[in-house]
PDB file of N, CA and C in Angstrom:
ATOM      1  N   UNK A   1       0.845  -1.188   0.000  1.00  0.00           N
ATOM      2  CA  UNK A   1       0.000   0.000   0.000  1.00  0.00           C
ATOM      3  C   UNK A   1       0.882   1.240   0.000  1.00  0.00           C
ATOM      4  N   UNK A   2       0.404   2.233  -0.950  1.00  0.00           N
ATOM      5  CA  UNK A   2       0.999   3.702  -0.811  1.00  0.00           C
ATOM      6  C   UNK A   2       0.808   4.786   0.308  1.00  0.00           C
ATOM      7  N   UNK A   3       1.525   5.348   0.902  1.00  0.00           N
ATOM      8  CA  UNK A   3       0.836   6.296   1.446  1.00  0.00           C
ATOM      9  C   UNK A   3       1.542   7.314   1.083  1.00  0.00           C
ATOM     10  N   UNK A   4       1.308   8.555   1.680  1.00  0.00           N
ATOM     11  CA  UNK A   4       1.481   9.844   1.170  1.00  0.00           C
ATOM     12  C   UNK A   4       1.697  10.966   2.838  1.00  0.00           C
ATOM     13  N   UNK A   5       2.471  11.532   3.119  1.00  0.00           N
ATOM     14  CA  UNK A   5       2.832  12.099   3.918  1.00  0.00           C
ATOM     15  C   UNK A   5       3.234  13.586   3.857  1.00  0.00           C
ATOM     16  N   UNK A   6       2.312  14.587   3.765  1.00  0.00           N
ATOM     17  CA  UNK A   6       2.757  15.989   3.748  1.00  0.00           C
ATOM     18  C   UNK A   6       3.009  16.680   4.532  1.00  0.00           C
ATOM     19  N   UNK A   7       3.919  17.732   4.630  1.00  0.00           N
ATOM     20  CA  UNK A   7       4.393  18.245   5.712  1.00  0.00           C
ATOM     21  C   UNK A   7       4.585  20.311   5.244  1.00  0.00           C
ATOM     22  N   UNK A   8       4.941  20.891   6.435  1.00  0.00           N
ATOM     23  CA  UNK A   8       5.134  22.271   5.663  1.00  0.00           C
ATOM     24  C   UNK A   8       4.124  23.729   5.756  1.00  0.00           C
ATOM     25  N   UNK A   9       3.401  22.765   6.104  1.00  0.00           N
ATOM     26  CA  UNK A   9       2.120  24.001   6.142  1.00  0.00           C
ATOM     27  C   UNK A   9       2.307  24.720   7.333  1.00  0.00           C
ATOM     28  N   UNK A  10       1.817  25.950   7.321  1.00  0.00           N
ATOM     29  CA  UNK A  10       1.544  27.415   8.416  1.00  0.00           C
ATOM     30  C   UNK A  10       0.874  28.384   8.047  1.00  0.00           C
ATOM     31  N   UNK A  11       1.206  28.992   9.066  1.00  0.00           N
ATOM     32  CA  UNK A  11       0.438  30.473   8.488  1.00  0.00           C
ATOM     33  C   UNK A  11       1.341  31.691   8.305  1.00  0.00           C
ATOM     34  N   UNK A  12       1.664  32.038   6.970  1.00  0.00           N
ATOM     35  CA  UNK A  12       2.771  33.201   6.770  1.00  0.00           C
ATOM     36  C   UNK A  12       1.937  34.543   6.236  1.00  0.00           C
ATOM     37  N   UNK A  13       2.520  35.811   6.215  1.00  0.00           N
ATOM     38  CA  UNK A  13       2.271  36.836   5.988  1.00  0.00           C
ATOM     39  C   UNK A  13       2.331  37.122   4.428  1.00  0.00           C
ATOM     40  N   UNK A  14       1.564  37.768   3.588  1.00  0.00           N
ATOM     41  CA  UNK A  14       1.229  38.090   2.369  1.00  0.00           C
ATOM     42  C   UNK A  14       2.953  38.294   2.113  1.00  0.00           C
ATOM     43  N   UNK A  15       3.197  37.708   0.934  1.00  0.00           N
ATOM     44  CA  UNK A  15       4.657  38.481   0.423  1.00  0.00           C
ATOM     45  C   UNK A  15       5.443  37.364   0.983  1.00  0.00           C
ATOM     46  N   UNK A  16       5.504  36.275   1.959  1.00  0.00           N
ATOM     47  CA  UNK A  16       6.020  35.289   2.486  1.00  0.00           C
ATOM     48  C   UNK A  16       6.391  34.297   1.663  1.00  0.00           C
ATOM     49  N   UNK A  17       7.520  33.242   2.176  1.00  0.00           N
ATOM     50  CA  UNK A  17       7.715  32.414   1.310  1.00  0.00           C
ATOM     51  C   UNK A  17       7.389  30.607   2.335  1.00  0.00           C
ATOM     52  N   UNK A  18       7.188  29.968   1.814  1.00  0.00           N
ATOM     53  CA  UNK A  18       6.979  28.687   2.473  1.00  0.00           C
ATOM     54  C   UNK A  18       7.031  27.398   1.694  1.00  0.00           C
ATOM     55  N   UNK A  19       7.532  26.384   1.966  1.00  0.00           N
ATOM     56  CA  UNK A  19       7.766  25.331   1.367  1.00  0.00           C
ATOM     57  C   UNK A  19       7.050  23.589   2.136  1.00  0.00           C
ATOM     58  N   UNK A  20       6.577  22.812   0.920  1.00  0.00           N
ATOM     59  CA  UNK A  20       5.664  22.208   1.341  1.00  0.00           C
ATOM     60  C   UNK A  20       7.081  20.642   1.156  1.00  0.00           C
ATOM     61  N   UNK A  21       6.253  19.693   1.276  1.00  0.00           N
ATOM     62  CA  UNK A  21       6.801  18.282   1.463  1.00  0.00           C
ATOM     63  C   UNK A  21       6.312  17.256   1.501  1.00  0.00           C
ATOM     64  N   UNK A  22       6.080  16.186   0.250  1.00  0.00           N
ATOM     65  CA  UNK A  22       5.450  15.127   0.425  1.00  0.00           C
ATOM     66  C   UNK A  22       6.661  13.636   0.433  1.00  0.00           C
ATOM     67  N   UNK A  23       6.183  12.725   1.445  1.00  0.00           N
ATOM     68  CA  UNK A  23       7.342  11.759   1.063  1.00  0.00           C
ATOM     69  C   UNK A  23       6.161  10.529   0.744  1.00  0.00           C
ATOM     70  N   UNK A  24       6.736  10.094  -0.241  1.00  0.00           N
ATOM     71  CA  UNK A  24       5.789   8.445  -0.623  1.00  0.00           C
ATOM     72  C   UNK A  24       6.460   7.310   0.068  1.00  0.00           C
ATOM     73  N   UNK A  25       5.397   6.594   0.072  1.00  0.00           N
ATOM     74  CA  UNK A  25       6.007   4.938   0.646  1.00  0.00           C
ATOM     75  C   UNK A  25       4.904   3.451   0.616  1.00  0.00           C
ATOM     76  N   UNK A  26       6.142   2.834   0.226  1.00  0.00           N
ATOM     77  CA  UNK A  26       5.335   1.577  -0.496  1.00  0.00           C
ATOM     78  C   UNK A  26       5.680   1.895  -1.657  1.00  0.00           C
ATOM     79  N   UNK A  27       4.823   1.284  -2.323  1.00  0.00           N
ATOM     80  CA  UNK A  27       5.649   0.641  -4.179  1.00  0.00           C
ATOM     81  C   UNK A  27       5.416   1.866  -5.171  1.00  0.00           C
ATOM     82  N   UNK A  28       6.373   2.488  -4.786  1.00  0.00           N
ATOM     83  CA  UNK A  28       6.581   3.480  -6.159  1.00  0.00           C
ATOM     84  C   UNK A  28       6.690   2.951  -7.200  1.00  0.00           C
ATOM     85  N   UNK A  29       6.521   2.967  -8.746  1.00  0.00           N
ATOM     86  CA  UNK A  29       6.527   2.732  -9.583  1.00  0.00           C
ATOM     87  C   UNK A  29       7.675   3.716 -10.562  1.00  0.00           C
ATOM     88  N   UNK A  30       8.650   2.922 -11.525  1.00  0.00           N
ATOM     89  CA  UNK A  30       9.409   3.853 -12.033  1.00  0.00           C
ATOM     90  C   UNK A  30       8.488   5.436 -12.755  1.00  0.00           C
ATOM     91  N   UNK A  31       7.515   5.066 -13.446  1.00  0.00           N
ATOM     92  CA  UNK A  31       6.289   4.885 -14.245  1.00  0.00           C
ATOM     93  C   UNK A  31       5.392   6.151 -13.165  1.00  0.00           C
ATOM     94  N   UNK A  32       5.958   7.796 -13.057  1.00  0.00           N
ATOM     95  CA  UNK A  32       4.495   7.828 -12.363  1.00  0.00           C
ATOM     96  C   UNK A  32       4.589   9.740 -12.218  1.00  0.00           C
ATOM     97  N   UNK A  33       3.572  10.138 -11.771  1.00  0.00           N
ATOM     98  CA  UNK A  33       3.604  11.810 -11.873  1.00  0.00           C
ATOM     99  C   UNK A  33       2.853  12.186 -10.319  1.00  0.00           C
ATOM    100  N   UNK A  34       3.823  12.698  -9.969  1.00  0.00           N
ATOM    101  CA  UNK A  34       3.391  13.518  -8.714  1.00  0.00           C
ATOM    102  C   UNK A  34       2.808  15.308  -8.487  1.00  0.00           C
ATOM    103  N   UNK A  35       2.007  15.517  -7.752  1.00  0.00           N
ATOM    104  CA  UNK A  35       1.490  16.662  -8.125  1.00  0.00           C
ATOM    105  C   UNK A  35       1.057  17.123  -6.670  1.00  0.00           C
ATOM    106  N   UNK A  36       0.710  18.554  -6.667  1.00  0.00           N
ATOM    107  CA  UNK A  36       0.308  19.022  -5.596  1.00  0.00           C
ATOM    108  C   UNK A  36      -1.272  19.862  -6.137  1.00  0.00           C
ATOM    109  N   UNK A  37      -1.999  19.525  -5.374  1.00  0.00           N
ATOM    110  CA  UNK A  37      -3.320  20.601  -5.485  1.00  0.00           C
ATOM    111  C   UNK A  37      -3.684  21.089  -4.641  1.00  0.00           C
ATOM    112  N   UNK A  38      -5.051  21.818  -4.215  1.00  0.00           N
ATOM    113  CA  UNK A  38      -5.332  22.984  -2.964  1.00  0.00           C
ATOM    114  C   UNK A  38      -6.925  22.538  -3.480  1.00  0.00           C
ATOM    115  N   UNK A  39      -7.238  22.904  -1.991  1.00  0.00           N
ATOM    116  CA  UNK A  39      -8.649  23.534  -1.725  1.00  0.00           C
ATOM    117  C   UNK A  39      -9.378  24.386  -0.584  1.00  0.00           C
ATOM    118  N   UNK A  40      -9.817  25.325  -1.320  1.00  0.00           N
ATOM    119  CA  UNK A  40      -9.683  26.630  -0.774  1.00  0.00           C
ATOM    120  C   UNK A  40     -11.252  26.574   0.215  1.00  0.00           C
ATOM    121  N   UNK A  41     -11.557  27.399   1.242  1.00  0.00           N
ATOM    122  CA  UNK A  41     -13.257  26.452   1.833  1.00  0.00           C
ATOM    123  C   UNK A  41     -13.751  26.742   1.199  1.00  0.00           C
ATOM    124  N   UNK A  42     -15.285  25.870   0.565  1.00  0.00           N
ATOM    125  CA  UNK A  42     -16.271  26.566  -0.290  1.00  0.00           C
ATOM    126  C   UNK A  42     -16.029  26.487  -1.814  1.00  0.00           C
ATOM    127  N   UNK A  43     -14.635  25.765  -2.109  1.00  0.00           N
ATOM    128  CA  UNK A  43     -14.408  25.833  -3.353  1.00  0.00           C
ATOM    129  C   UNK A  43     -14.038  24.614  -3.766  1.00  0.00           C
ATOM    130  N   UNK A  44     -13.677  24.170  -5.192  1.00  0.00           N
ATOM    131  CA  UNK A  44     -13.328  22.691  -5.540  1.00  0.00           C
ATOM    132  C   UNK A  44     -11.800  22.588  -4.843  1.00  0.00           C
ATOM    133  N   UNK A  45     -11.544  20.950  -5.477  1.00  0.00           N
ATOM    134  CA  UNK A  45      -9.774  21.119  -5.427  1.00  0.00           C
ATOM    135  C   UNK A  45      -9.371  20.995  -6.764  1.00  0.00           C
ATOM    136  N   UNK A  46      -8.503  22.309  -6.384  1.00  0.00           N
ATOM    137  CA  UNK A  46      -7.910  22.237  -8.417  1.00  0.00           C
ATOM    138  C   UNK A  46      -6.333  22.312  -8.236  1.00  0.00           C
ATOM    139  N   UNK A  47      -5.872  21.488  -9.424  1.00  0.00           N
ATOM    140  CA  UNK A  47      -4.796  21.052  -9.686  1.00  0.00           C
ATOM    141  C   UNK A  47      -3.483  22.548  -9.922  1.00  0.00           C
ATOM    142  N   UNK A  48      -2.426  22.656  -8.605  1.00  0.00           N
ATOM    143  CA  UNK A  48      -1.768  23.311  -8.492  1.00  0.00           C
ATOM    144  C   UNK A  48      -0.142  23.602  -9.352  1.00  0.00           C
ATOM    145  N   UNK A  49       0.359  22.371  -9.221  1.00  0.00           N
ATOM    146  CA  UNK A  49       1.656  21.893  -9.948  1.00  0.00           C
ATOM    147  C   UNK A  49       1.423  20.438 -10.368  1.00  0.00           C
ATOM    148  N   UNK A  50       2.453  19.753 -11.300  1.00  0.00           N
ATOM    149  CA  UNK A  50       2.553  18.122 -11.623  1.00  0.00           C
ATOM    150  C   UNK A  50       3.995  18.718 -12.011  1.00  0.00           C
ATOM    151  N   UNK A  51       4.531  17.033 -11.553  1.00  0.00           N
ATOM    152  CA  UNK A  51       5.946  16.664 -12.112  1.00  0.00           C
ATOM    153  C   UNK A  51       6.280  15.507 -12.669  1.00  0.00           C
ATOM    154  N   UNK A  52       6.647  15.075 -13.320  1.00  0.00           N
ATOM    155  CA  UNK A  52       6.657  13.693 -14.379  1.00  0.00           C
ATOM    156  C   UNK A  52       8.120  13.479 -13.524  1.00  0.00           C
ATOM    157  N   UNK A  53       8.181  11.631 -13.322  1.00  0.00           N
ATOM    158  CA  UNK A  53       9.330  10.573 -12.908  1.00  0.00           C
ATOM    159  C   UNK A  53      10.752  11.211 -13.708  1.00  0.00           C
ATOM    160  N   UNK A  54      10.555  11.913 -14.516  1.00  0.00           N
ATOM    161  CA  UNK A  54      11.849  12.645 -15.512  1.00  0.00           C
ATOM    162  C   UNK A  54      11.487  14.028 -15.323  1.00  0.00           C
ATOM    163  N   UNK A  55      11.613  14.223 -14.306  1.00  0.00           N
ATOM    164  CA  UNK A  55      11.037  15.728 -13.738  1.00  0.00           C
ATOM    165  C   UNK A  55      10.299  17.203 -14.389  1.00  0.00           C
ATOM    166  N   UNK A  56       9.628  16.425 -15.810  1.00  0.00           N
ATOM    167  CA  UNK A  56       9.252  17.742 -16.110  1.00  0.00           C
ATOM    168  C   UNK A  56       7.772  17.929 -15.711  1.00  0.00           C
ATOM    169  N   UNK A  57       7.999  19.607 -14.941  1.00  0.00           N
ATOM    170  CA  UNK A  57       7.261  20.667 -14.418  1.00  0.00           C
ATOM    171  C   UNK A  57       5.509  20.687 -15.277  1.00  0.00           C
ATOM    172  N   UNK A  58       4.230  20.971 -14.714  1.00  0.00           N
ATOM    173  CA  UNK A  58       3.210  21.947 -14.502  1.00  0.00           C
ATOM    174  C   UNK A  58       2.415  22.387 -13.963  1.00  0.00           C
ATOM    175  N   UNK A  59       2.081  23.704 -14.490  1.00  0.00           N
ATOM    176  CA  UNK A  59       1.705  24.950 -13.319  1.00  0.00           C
ATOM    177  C   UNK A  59       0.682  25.227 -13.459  1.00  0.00           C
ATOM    178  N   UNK A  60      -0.338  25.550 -12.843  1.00  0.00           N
ATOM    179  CA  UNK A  60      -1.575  26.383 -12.821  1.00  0.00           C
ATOM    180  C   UNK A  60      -1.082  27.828 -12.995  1.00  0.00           C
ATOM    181  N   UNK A  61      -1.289  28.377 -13.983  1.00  0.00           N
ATOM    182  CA  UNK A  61      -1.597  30.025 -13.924  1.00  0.00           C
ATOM    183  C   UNK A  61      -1.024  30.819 -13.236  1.00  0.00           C
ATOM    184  N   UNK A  62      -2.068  30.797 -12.184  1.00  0.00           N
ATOM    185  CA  UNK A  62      -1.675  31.827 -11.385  1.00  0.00           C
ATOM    186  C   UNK A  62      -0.528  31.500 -10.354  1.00  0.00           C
ATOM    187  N   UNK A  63      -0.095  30.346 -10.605  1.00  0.00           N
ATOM    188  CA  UNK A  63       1.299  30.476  -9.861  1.00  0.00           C
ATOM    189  C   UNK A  63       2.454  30.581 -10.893  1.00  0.00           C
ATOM    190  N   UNK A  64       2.467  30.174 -11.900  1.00  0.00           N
ATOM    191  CA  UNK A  64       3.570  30.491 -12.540  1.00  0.00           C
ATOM    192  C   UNK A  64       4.313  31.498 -12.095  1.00  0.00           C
ATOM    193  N   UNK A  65       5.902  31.072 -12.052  1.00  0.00           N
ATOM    194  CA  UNK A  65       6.834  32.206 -11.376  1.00  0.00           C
ATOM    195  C   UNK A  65       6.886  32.615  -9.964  1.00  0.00           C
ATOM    196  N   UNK A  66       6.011  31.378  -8.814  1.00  0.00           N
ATOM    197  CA  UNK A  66       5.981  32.264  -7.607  1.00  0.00           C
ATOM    198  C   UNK A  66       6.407  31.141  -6.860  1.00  0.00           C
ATOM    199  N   UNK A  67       5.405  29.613  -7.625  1.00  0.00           N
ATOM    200  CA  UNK A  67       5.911  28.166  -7.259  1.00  0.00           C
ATOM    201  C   UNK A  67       6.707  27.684  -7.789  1.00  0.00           C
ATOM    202  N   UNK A  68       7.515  26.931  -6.933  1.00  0.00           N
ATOM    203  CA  UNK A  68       8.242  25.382  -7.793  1.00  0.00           C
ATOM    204  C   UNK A  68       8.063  24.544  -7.191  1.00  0.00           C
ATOM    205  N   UNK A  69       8.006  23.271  -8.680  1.00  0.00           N
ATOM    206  CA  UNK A  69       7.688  22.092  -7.654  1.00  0.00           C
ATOM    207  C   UNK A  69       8.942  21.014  -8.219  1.00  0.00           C
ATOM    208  N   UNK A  70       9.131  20.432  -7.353  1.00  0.00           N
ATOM    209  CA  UNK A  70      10.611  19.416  -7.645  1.00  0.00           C
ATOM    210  C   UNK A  70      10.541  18.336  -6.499  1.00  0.00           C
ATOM    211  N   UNK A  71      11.197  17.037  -7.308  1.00  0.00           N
ATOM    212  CA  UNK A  71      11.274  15.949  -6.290  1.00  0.00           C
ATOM    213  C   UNK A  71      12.587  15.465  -6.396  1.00  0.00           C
ATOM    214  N   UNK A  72      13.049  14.227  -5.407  1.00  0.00           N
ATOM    215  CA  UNK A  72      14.114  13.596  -5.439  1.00  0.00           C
ATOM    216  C   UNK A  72      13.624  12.118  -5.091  1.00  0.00           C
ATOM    217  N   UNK A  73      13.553  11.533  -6.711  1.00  0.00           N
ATOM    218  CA  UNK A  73      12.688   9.963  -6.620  1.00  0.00           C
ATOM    219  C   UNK A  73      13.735   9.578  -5.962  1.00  0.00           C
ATOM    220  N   UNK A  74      15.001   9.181  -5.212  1.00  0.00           N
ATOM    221  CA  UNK A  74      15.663   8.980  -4.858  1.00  0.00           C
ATOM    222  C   UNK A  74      14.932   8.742  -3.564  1.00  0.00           C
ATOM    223  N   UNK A  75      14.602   9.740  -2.890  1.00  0.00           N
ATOM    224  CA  UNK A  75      13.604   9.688  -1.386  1.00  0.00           C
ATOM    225  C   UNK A  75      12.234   9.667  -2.086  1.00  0.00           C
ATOM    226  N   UNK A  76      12.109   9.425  -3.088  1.00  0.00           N
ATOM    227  CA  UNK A  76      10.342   9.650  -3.165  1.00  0.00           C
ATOM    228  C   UNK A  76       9.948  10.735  -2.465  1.00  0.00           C
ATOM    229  N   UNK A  77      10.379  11.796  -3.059  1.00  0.00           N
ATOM    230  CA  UNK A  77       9.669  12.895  -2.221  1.00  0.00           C
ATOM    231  C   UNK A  77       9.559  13.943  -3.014  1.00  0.00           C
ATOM    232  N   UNK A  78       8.486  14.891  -3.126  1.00  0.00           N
ATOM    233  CA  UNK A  78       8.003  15.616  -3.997  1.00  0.00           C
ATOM    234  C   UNK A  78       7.775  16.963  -2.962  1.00  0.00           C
ATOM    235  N   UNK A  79       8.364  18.262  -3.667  1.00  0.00           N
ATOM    236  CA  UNK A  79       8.318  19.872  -2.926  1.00  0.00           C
ATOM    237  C   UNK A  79       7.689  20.845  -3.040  1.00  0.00           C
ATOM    238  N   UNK A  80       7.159  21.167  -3.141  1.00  0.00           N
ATOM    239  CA  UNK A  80       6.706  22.708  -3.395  1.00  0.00           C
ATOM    240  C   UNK A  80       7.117  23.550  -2.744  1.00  0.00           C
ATOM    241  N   UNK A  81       7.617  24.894  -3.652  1.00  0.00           N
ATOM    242  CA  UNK A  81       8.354  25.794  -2.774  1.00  0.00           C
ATOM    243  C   UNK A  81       7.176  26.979  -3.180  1.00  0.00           C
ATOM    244  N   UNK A  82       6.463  27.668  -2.663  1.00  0.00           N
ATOM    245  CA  UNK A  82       5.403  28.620  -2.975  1.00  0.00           C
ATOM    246  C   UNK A  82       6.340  30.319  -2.094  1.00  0.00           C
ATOM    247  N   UNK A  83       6.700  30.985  -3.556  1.00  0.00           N
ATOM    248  CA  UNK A  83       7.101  32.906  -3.009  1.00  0.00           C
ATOM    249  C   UNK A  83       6.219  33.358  -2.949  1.00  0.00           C
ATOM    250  N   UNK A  84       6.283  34.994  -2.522  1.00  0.00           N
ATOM    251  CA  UNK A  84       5.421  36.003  -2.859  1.00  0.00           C
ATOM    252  C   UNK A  84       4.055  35.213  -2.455  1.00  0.00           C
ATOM    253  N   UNK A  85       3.829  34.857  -1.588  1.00  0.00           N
ATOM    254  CA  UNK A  85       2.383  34.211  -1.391  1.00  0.00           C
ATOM    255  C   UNK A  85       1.352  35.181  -0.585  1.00  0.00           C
ATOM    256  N   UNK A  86       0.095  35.279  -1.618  1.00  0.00           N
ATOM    257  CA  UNK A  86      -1.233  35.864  -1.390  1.00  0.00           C
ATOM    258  C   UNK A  86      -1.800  35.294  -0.699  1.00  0.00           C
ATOM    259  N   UNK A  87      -3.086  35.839   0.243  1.00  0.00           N
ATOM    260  CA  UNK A  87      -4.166  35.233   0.989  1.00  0.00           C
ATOM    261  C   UNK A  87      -4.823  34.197  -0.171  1.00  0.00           C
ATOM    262  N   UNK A  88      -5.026  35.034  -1.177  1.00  0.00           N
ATOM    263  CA  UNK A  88      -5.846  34.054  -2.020  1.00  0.00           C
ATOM    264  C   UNK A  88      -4.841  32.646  -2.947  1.00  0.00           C
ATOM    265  N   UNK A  89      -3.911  32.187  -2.160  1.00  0.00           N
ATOM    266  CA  UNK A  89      -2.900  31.637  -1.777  1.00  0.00           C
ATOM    267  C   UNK A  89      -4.015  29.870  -0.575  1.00  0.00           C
ATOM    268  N   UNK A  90      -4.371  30.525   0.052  1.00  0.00           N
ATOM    269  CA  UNK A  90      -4.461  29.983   1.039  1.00  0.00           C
ATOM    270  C   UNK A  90      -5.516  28.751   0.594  1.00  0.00           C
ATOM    271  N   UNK A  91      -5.118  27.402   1.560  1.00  0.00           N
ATOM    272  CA  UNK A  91      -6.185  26.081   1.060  1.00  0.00           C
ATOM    273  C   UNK A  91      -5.306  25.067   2.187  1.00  0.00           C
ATOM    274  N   UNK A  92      -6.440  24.271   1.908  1.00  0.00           N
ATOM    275  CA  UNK A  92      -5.707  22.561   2.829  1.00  0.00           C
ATOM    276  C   UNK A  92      -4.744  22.152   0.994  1.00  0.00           C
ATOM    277  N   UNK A  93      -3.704  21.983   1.060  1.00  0.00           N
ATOM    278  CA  UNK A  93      -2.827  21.568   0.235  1.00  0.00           C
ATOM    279  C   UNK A  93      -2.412  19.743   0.264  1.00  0.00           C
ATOM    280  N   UNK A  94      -2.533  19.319  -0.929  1.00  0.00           N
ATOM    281  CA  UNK A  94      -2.775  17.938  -1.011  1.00  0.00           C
ATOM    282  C   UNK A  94      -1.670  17.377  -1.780  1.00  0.00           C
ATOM    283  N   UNK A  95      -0.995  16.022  -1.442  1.00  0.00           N
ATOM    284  CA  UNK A  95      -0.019  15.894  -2.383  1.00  0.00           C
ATOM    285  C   UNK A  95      -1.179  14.438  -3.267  1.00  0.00           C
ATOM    286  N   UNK A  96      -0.214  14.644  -4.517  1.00  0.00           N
ATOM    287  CA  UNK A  96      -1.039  13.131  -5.256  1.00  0.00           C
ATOM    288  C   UNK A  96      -0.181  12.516  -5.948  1.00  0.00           C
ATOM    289  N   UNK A  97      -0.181  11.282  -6.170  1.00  0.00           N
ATOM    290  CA  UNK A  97       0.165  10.608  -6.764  1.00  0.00           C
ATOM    291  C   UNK A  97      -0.296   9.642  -8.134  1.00  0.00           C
ATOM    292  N   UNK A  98       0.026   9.764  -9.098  1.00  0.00           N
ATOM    293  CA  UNK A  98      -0.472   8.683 -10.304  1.00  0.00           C
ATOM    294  C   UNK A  98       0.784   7.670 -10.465  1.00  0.00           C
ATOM    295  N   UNK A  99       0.647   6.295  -9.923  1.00  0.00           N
ATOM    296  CA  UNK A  99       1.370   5.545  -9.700  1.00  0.00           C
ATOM    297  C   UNK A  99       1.713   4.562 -11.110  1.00  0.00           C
ATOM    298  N   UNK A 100       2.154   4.139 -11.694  1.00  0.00           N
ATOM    299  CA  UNK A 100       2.286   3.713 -12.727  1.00  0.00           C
ATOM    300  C   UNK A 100       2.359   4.681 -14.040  1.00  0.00           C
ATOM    301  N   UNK A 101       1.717   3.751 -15.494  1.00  0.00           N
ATOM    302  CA  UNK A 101       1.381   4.433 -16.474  1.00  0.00           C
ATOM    303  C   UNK A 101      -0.107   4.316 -16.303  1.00  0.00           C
ATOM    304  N   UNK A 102      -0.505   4.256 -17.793  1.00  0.00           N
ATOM    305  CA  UNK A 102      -2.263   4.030 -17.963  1.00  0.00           C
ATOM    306  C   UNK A 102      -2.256   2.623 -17.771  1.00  0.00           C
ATOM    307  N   UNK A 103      -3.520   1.712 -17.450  1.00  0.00           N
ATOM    308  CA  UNK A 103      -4.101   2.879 -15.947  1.00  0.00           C
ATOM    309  C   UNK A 103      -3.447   2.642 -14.818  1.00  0.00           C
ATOM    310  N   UNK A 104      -3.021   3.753 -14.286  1.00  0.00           N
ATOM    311  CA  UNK A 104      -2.530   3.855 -13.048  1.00  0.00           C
ATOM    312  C   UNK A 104      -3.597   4.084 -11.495  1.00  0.00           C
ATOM    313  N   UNK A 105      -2.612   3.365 -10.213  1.00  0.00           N
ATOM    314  CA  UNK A 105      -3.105   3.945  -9.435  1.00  0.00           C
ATOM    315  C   UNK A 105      -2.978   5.277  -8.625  1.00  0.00           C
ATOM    316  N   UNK A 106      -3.441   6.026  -8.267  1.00  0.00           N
ATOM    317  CA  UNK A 106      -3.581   7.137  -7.668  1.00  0.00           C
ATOM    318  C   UNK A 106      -4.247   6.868  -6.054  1.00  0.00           C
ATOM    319  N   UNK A 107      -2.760   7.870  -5.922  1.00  0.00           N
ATOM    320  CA  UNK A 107      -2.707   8.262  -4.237  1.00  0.00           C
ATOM    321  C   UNK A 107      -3.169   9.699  -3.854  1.00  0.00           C
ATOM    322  N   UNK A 108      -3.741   9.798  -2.527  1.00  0.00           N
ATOM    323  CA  UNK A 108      -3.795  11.325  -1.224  1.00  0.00           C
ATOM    324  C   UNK A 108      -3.215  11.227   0.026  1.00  0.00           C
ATOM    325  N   UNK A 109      -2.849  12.578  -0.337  1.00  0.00           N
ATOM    326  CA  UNK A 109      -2.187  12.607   1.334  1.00  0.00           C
ATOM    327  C   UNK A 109      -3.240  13.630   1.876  1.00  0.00           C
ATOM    328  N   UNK A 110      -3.090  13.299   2.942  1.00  0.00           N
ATOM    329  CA  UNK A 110      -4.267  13.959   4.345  1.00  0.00           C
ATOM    330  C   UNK A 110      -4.152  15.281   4.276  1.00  0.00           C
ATOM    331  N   UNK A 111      -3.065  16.287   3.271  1.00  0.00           N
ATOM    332  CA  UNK A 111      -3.679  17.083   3.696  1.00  0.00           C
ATOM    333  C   UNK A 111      -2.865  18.276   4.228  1.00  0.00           C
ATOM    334  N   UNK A 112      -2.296  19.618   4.251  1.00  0.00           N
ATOM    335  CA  UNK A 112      -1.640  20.390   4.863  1.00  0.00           C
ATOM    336  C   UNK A 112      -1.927  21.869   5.052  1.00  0.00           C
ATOM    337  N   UNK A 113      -2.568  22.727   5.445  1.00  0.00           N
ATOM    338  CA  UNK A 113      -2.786  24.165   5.386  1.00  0.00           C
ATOM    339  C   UNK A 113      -1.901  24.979   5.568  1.00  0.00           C
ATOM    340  N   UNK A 114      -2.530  25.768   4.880  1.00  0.00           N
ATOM    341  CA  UNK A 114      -1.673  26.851   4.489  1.00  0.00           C
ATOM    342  C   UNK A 114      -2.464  28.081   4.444  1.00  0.00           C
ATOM    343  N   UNK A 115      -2.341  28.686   5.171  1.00  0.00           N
ATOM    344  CA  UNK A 115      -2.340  30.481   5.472  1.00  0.00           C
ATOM    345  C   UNK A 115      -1.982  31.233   5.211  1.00  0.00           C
ATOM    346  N   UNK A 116      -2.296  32.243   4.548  1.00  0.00           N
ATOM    347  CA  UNK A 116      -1.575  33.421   4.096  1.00  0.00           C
ATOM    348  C   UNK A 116      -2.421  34.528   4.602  1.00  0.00           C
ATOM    349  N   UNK A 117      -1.570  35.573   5.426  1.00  0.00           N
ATOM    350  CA  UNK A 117      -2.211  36.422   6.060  1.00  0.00           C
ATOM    351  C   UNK A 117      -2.399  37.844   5.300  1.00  0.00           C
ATOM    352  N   UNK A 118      -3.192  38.799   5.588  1.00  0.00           N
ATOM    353  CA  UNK A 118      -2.844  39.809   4.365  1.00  0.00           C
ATOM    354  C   UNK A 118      -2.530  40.909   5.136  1.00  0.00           C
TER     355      UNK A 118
END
């Protein structure tokens, strides 16, 4: 079984910088794309960053240029580094996993908040 372990979350001041942390465990697959999403209260969860097993990067929009996201399959562990962070910034932050190729399984982690004060 996979699990998913996030770490990182607080509450920082508008203009702040903060960095998130997911570590996987159990059967990683060479084969797989890790990603981070948010959900804000009252709103869906929409897809924040993805990173492909050959590390290439994507972004939602409105973070371009403020996030990065990077892992080290080495630890199975996947980052988000979020700058310049807005209130409208703020959500329970989720790491995911698509484990394999098609069809793959897909993982959640429980979960991390994040605050941004204004």
């Amino acid at each position: 079984q996979v699990q998913l372990v996030e770490s990182g979350g607080a509450l920082v001041p508008a203009g702040g910088s903060l960095s998130l942390s997911c570590a996987a465990s159990g059967t990683i697959f060479s084969i797989n794309t890790m990603a981070w999403y948010r959900q804000a209260p009252g709103k869906q969860r929409e897809l924040v960053a993805t990173i492909t097993n050959i590390g290439y990067p994507g972004y939602k929009n409105s973070v371009k240029g403020r996030f990065t996201i990077s892992r080290d399959n080495a630890k199975n562990t996947v980052y988000l580094q979020m700058n310049s962070l807005k209130p409208e910034d703020t959500a329970v932050y989720y790491c995911n996993l698509r484990n394999g190729g098609e069809p793959y399984d897909e993982y959640w982690g429980q979960g991390t908040q994040v605050t941004v004060s204004s």
